[in-house]
N, C-alpha and C. Protein backbone atom coordinates (compact mmCIF):
# COMPACT_ATOMS: atom_id res chain seq x y z
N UNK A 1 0.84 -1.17 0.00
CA UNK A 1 0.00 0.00 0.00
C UNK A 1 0.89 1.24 0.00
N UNK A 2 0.51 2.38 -0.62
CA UNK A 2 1.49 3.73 -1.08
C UNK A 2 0.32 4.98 -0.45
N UNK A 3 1.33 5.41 -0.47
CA UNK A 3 0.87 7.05 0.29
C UNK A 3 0.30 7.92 -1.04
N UNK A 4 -0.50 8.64 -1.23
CA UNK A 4 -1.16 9.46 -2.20
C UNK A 4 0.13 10.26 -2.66
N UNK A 5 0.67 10.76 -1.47
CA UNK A 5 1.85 11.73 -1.98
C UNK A 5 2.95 11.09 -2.84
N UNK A 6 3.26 10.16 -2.59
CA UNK A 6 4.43 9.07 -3.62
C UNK A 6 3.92 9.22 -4.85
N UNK A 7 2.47 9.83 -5.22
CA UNK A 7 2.37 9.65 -6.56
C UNK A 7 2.51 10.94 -7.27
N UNK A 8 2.42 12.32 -6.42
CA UNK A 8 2.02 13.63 -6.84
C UNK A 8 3.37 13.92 -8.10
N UNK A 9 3.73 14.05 -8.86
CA UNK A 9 4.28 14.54 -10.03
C UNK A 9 5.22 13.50 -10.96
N UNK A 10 4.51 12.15 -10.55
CA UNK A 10 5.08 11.12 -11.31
C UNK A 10 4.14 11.16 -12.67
N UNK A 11 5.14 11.24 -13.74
CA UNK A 11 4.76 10.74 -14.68
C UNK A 11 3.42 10.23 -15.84
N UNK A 12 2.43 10.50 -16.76
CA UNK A 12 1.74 9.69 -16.70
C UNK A 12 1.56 9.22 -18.24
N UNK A 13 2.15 8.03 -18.96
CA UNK A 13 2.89 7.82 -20.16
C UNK A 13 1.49 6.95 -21.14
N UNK A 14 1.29 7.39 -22.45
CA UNK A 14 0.36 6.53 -23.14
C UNK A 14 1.30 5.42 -23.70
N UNK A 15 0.55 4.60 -24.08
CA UNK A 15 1.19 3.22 -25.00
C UNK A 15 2.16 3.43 -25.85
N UNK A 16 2.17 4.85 -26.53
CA UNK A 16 3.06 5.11 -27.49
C UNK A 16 4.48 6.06 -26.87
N UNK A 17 4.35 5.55 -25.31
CA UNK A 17 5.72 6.22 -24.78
C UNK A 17 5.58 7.97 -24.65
N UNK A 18 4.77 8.24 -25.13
CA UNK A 18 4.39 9.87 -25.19
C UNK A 18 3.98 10.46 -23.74
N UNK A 19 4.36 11.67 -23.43
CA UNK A 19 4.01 12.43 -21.80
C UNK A 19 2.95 12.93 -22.17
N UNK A 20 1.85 12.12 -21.20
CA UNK A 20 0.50 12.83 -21.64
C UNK A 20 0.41 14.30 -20.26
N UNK A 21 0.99 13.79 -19.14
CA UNK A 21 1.23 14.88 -18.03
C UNK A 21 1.59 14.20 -16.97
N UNK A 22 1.71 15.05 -15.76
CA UNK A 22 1.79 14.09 -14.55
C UNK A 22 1.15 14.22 -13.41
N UNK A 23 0.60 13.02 -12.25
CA UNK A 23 -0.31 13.42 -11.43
C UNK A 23 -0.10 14.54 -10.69
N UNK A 24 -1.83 14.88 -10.57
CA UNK A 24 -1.76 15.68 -9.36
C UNK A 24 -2.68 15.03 -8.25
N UNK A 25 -3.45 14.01 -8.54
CA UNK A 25 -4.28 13.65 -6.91
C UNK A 25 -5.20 12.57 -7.87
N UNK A 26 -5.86 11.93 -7.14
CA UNK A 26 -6.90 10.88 -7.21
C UNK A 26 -8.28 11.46 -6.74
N UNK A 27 -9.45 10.84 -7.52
CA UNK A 27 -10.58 11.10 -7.26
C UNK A 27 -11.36 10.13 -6.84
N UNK A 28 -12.71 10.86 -5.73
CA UNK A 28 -13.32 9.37 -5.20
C UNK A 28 -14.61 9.93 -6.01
N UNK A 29 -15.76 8.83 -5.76
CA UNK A 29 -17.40 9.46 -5.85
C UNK A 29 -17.87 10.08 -5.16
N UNK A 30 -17.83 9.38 -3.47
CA UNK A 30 -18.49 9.97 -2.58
C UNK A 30 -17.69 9.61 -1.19
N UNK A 31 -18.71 10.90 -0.35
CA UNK A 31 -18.21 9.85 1.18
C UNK A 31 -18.64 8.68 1.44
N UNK A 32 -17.96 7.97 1.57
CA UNK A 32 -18.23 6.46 2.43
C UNK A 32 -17.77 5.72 1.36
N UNK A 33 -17.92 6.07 -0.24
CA UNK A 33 -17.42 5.09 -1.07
C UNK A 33 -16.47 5.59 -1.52
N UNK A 34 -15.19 4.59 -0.86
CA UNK A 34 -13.31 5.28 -0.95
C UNK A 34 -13.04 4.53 -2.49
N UNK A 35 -13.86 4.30 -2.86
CA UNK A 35 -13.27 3.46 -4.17
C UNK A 35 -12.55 4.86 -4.97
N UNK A 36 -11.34 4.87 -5.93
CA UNK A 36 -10.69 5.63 -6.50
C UNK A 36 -11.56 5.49 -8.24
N UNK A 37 -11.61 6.73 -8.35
CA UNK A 37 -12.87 6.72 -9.42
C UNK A 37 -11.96 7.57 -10.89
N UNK A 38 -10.72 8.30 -10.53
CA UNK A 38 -10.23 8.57 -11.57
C UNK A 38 -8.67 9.44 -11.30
N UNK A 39 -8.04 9.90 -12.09
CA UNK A 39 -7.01 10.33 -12.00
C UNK A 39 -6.41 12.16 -11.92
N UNK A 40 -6.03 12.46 -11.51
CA UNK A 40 -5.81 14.14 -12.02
C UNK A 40 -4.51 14.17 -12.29
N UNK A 41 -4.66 14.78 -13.78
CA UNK A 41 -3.16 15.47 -13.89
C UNK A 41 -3.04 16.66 -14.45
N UNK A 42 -1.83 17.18 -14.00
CA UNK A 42 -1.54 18.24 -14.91
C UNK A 42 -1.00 17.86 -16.36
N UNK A 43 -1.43 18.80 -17.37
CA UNK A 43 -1.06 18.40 -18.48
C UNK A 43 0.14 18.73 -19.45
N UNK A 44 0.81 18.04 -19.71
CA UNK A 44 1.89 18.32 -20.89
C UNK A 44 2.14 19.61 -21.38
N UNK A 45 2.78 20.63 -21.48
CA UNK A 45 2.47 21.53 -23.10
C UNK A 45 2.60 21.11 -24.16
N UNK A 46 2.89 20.38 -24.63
CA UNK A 46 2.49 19.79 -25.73
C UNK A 46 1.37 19.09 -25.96
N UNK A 47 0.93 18.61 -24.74
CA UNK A 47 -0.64 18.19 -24.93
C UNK A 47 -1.74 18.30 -24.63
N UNK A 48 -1.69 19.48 -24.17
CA UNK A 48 -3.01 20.77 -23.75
C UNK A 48 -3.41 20.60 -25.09
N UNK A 49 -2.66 21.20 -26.64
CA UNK A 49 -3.78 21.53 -27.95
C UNK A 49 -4.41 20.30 -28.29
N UNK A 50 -3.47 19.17 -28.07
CA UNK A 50 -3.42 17.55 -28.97
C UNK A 50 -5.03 17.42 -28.27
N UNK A 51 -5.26 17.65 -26.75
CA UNK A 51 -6.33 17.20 -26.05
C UNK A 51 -7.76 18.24 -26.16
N UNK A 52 -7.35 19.27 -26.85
CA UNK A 52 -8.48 20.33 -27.15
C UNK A 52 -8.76 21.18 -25.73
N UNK A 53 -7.36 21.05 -25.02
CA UNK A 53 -7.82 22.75 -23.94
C UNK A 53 -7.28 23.76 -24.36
N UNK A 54 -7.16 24.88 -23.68
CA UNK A 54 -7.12 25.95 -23.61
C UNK A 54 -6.31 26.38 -22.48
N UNK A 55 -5.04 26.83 -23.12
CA UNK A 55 -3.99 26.94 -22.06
C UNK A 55 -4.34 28.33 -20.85
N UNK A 56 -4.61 28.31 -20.24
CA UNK A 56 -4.75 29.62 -19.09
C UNK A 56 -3.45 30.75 -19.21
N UNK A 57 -3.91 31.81 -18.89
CA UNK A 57 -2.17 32.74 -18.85
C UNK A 57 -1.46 32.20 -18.01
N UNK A 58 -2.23 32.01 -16.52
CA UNK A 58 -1.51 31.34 -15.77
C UNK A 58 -1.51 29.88 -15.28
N UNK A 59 -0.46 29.56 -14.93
CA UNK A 59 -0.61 27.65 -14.29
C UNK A 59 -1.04 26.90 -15.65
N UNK A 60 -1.41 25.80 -14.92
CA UNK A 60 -1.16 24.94 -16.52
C UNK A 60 -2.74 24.20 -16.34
N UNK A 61 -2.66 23.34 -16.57
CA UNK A 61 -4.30 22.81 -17.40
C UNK A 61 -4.12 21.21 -16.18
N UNK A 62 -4.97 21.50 -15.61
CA UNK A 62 -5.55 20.22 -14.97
C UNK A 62 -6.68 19.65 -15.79
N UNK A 63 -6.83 18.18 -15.79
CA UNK A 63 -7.75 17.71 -16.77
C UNK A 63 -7.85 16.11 -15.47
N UNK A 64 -9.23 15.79 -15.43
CA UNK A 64 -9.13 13.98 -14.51
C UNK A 64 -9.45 13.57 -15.75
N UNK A 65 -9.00 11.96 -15.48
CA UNK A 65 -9.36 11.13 -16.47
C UNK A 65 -9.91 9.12 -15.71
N UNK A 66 -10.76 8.96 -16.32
CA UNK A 66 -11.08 7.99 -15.30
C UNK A 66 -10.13 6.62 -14.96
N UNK A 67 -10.15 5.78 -13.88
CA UNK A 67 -9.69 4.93 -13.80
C UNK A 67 -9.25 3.94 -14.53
N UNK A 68 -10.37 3.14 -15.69
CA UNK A 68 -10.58 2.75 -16.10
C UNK A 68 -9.65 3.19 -17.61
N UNK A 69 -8.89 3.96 -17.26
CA UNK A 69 -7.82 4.05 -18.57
C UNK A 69 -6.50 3.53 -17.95
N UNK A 70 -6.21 3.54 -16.80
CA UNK A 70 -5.17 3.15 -16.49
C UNK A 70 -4.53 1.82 -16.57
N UNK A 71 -3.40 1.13 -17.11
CA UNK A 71 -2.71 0.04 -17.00
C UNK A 71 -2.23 -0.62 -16.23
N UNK A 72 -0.95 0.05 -15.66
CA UNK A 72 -0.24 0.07 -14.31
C UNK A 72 0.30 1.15 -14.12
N UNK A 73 0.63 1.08 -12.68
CA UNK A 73 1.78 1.75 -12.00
C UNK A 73 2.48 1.38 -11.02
N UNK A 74 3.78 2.23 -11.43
CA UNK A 74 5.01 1.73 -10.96
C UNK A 74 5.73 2.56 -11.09
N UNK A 75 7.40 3.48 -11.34
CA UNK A 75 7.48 4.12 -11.73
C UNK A 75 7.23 6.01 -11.72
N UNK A 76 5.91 5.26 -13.23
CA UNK A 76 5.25 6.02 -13.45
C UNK A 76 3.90 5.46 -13.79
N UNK A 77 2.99 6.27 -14.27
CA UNK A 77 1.62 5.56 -14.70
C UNK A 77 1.24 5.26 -16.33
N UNK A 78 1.28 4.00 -16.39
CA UNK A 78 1.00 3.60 -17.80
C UNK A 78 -0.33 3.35 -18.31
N UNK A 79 -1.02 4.29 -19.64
CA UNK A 79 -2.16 4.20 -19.66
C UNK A 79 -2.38 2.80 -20.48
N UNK A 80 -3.48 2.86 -20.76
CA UNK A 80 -4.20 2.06 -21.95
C UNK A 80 -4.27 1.64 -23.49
N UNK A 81 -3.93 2.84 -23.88
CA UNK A 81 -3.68 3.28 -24.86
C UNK A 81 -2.74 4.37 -25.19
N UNK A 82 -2.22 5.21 -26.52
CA UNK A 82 -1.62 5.76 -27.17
C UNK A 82 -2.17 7.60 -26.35
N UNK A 83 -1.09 8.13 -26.39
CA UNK A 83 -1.59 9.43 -25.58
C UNK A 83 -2.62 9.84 -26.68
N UNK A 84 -2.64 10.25 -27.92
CA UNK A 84 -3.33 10.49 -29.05
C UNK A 84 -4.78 10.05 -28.63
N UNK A 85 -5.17 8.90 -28.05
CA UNK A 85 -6.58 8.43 -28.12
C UNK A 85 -6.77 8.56 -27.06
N UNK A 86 -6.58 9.95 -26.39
CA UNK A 86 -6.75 10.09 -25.27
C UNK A 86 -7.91 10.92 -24.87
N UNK A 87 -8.10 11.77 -25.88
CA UNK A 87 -8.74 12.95 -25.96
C UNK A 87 -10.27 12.87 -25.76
N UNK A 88 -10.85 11.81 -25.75
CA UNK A 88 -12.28 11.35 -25.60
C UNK A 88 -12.38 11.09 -23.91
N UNK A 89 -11.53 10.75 -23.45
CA UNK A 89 -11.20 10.58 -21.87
C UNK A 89 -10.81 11.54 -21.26
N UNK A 90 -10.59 12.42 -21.57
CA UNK A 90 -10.27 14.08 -20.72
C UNK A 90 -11.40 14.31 -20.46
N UNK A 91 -11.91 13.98 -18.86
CA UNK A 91 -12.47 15.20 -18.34
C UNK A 91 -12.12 16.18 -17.54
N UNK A 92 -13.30 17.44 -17.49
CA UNK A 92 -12.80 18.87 -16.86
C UNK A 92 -12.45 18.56 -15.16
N UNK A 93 -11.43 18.76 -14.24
CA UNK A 93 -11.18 18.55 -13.43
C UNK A 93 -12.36 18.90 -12.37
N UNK A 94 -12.32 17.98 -11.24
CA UNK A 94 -13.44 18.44 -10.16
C UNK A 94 -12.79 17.79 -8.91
N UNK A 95 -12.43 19.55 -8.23
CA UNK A 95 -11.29 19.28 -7.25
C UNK A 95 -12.10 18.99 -6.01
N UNK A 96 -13.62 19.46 -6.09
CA UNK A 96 -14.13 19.23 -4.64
C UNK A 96 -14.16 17.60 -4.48
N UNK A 97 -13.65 16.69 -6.15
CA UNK A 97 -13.29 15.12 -5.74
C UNK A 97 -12.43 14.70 -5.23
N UNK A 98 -11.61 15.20 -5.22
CA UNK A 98 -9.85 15.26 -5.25
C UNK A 98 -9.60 14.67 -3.52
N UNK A 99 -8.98 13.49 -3.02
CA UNK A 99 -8.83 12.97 -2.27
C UNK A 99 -7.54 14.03 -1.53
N UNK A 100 -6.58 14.86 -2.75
CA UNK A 100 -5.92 15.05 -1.74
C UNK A 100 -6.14 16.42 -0.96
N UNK A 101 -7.20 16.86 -1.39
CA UNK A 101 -7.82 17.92 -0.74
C UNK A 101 -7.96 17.53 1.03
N UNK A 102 -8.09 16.60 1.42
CA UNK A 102 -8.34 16.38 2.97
C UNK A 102 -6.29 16.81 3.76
N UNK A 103 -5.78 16.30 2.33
CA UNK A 103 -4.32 16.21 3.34
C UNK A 103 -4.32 18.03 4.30
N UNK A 104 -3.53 17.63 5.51
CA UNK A 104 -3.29 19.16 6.23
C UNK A 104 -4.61 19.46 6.62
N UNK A 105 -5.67 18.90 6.62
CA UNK A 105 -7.24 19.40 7.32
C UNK A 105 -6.88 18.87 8.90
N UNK A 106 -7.81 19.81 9.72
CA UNK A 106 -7.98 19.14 11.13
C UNK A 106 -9.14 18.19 10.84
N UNK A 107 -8.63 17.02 11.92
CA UNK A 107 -9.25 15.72 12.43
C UNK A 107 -10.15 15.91 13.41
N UNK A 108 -11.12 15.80 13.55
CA UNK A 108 -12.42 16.13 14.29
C UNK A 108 -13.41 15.11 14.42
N UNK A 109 -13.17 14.81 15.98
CA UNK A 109 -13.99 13.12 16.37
C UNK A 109 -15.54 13.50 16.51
N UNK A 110 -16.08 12.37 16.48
CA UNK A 110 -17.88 12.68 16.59
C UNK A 110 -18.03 13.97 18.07
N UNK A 111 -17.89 14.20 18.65
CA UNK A 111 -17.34 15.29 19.70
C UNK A 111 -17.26 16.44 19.52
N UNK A 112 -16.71 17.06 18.84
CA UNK A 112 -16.27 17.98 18.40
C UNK A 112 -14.46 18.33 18.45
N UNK A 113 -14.11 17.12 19.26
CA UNK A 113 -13.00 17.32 20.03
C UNK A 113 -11.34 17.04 18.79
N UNK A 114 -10.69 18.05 18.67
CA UNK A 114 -9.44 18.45 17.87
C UNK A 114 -8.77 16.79 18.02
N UNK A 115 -8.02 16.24 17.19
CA UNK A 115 -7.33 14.61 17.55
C UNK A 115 -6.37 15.04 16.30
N UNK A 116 -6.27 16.02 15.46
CA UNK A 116 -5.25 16.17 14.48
C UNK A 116 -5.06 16.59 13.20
N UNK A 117 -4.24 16.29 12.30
CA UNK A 117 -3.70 16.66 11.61
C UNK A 117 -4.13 16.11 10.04
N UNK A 118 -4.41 15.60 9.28
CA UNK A 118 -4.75 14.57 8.00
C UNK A 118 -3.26 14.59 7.25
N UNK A 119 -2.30 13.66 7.46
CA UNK A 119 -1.11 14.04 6.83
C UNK A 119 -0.79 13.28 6.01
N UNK A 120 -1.50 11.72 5.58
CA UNK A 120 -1.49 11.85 3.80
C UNK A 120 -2.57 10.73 3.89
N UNK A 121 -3.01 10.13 2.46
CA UNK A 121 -3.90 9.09 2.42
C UNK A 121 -3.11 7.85 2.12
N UNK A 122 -3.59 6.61 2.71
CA UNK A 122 -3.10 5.49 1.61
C UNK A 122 -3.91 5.05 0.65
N UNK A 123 -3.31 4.80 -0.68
CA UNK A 123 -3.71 4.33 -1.74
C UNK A 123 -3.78 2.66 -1.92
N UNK A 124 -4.63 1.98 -2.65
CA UNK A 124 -4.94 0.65 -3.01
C UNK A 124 -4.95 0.95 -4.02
N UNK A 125 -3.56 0.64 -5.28
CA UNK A 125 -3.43 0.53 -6.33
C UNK A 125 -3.85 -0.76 -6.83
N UNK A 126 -4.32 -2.35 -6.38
CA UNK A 126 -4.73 -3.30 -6.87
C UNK A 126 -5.67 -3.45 -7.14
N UNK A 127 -6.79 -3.00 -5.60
CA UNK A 127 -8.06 -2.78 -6.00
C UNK A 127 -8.73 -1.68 -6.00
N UNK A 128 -7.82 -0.31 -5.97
CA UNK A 128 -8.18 0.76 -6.49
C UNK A 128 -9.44 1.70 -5.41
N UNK A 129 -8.64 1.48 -4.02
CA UNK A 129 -9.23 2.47 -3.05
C UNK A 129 -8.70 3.13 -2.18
N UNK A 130 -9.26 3.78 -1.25
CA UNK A 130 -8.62 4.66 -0.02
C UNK A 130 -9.04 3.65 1.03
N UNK A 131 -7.70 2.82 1.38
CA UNK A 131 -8.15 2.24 2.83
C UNK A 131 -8.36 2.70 4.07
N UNK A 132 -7.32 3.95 3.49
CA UNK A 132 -7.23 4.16 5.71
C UNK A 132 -6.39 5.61 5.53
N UNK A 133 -6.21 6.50 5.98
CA UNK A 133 -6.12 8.08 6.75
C UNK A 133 -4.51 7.92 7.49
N UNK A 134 -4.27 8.99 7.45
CA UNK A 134 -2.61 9.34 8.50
C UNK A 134 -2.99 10.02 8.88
N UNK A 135 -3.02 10.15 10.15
CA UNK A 135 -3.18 11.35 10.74
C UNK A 135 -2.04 11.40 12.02
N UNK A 136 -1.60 12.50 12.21
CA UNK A 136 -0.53 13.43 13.09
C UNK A 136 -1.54 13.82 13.92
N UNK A 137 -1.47 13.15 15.45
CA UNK A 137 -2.17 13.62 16.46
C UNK A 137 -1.83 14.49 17.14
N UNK A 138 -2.83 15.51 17.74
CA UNK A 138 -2.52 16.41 18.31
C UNK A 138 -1.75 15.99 19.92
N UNK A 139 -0.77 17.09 20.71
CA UNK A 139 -0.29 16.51 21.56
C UNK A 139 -1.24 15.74 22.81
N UNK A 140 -2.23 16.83 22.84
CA UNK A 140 -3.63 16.15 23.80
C UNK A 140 -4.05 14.37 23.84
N UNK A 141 -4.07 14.53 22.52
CA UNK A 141 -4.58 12.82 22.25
C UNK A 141 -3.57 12.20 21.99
N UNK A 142 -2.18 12.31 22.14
CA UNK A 142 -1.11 11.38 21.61
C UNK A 142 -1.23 11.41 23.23
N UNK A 143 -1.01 12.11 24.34
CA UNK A 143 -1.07 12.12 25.77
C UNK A 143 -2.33 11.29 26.43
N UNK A 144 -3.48 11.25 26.04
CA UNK A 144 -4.73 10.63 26.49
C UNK A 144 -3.96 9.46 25.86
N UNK A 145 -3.99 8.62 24.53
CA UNK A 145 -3.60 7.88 23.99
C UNK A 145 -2.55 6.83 24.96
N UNK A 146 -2.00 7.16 25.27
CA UNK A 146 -0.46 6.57 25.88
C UNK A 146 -0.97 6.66 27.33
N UNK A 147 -1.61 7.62 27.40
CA UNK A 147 -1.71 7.00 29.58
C UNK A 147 -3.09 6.25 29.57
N UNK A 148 -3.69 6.08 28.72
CA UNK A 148 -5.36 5.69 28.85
C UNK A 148 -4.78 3.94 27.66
N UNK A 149 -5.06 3.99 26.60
CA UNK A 149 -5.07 3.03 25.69
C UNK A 149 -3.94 2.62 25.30
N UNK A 150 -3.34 3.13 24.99
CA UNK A 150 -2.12 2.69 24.01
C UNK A 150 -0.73 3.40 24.69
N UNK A 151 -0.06 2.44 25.18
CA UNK A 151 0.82 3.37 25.90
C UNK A 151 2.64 3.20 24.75
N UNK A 152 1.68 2.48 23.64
CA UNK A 152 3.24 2.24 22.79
C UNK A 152 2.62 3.66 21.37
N UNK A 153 2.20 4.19 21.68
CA UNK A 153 1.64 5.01 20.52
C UNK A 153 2.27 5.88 20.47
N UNK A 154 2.65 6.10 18.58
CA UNK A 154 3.50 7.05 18.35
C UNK A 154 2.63 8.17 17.91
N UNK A 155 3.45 9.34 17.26
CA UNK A 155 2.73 10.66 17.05
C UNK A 155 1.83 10.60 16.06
N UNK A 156 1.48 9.38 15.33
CA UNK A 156 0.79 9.40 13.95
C UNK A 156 0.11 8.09 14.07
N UNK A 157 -0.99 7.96 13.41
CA UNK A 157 -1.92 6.80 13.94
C UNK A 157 -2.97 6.81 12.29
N UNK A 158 -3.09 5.30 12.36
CA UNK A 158 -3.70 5.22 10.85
C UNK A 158 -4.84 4.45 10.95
N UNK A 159 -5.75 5.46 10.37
CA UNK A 159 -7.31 4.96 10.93
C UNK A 159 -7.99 4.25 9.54
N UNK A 160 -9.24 3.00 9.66
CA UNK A 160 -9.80 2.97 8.87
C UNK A 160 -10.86 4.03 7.48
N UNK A 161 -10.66 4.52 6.63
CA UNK A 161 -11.63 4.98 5.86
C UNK A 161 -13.36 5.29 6.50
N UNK A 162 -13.50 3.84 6.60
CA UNK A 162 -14.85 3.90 7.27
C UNK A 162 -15.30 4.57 8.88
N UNK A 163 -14.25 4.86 9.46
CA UNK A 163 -14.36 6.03 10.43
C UNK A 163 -14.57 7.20 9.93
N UNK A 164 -14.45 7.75 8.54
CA UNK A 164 -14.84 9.00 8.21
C UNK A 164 -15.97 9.19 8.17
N UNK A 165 -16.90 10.41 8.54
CA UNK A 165 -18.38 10.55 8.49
C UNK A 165 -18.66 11.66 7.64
N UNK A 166 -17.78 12.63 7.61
CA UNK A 166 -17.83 13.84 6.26
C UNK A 166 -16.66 14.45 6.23
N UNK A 167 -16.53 15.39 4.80
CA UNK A 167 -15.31 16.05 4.97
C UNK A 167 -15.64 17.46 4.67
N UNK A 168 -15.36 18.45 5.69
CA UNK A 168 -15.91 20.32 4.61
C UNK A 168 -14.82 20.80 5.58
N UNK A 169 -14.71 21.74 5.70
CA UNK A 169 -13.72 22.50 6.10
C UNK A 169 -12.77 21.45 7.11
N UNK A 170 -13.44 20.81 7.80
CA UNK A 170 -12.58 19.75 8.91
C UNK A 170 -12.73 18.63 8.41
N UNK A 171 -12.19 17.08 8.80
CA UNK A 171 -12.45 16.38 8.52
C UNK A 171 -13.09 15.47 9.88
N UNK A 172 -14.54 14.91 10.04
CA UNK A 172 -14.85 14.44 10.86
C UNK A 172 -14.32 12.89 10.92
N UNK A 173 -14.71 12.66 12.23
CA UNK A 173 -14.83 11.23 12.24
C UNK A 173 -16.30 10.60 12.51
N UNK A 174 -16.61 9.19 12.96
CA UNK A 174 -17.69 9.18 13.24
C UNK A 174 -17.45 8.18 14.33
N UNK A 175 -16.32 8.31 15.09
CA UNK A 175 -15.89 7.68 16.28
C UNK A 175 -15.77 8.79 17.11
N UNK A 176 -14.94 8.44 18.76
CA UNK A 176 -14.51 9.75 19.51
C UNK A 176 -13.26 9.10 19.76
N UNK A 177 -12.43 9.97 20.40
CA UNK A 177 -11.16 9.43 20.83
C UNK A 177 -10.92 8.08 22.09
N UNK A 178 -12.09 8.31 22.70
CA UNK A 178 -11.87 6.75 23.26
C UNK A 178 -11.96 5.57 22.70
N UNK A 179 -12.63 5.48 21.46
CA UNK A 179 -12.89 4.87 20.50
C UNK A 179 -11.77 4.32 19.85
N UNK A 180 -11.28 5.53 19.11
CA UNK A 180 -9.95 5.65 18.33
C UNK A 180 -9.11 5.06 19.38
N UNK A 181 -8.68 5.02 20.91
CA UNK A 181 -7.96 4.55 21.21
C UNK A 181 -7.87 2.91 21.41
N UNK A 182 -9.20 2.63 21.34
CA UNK A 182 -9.35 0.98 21.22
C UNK A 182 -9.01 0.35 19.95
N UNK A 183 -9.69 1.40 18.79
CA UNK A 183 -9.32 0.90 17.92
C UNK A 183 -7.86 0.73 17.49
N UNK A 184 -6.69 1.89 18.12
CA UNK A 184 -5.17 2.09 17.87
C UNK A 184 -4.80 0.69 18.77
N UNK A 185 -5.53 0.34 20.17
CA UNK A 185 -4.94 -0.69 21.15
C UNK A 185 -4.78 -1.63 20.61
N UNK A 186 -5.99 -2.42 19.30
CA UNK A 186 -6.44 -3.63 18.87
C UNK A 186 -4.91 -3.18 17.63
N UNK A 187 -4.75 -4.52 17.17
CA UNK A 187 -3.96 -4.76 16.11
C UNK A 187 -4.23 -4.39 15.26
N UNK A 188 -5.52 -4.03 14.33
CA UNK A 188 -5.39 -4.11 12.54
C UNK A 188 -4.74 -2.44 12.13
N UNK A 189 -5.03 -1.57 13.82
CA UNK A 189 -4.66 -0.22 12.62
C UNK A 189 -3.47 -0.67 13.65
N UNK A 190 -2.53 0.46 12.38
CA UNK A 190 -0.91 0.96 12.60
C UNK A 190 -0.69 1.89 13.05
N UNK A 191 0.06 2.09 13.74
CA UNK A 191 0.73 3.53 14.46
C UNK A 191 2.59 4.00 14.09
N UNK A 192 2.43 5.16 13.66
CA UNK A 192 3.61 5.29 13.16
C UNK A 192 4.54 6.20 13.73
């Protein structure tokens, strides 16, 4: 499993070896369904015209394109096809999808109560989802954490997906921190 950020300006190559651009973030559908639904990149200059945008004065041309073009990755990201037959698969970017929009948000338990930081996502490149959250706890709950639940807990703690309950300016949970600390005590999540 890979961190969202390992992927931000790698590469993203058609069949014919050509730079179609390189990522900028992954897209989901919705809350609760972490499935990864498509790709964002920035685009080439050379292949902003090939793809029919319109270069901005400033910054360059974000375009998503769906999952379902992708080959592998490794590297870099290998599509499906030839960058050329690409152009039917450009869609207009939609950042309020954009998974990495949560990174750097505060963590906010069913409570209301501050627990941290969102400091990157992990990715499921096999089966193509968001399993689980990083989050950088605040010193409060790394302190509750260690004298209450978990007394081997480090500053960063990696929660299931399905603990998320929404995301807008903060990112909630739909646990509280006593919660989170059972869940950090039990084995399946990691602490880093």
């Amino acid at each position: 499993m890979d961190r969202i950020s390992e992927f931000e300006g790698i590469e993203v190559l058609g069949t014919d070896g050509n730079l179609l651009g390189t990522v900028m973030g992954f897209s989901f559908a919705s809350i609760g369904d972490w499935n990864v639904t498509g790709l964002s990149l920035k685009l080439e200059k050379e292949s902003i015209e090939e793809m029919g945008k319109k270069k901005p004065m400033m910054g360059g041309v974000v375009v998503d394109i769906g999952i379902d073009t992708v080959n592998t990755v490794s590297d870099n990201v290998l599509l499906k096809m030839p960058q050329k037959s690409m152009k039917p698969h450009i869609k207009n970017h939609m950042e309020s999808k954009n998974i990495s929009l949560v990174v750097e948000k505060q963590v906010v338990d069913r409570n209301g109560k501050d627990i941290g930081v969102i400091e990157d996502v992990f990715l499921d490149t096999k089966n193509w989802m968001f399993p689980s959250i990083l989050i950088k706890l605040t010193k409060e709950v790394l302190e509750f954490l260690r004298m209450e639940k978990c007394p081997d807990c480090e500053r960063r703690v990696t929660l299931p997906m399905v603990n998320v309950s929404s995301i807008g300016d903060n990112v909630m949970l739909n646990i509280d921190k006593e919660t989170m600390g059972d869940l950090v005590h039990k084995a399946p999540v990691k602490t880093m």
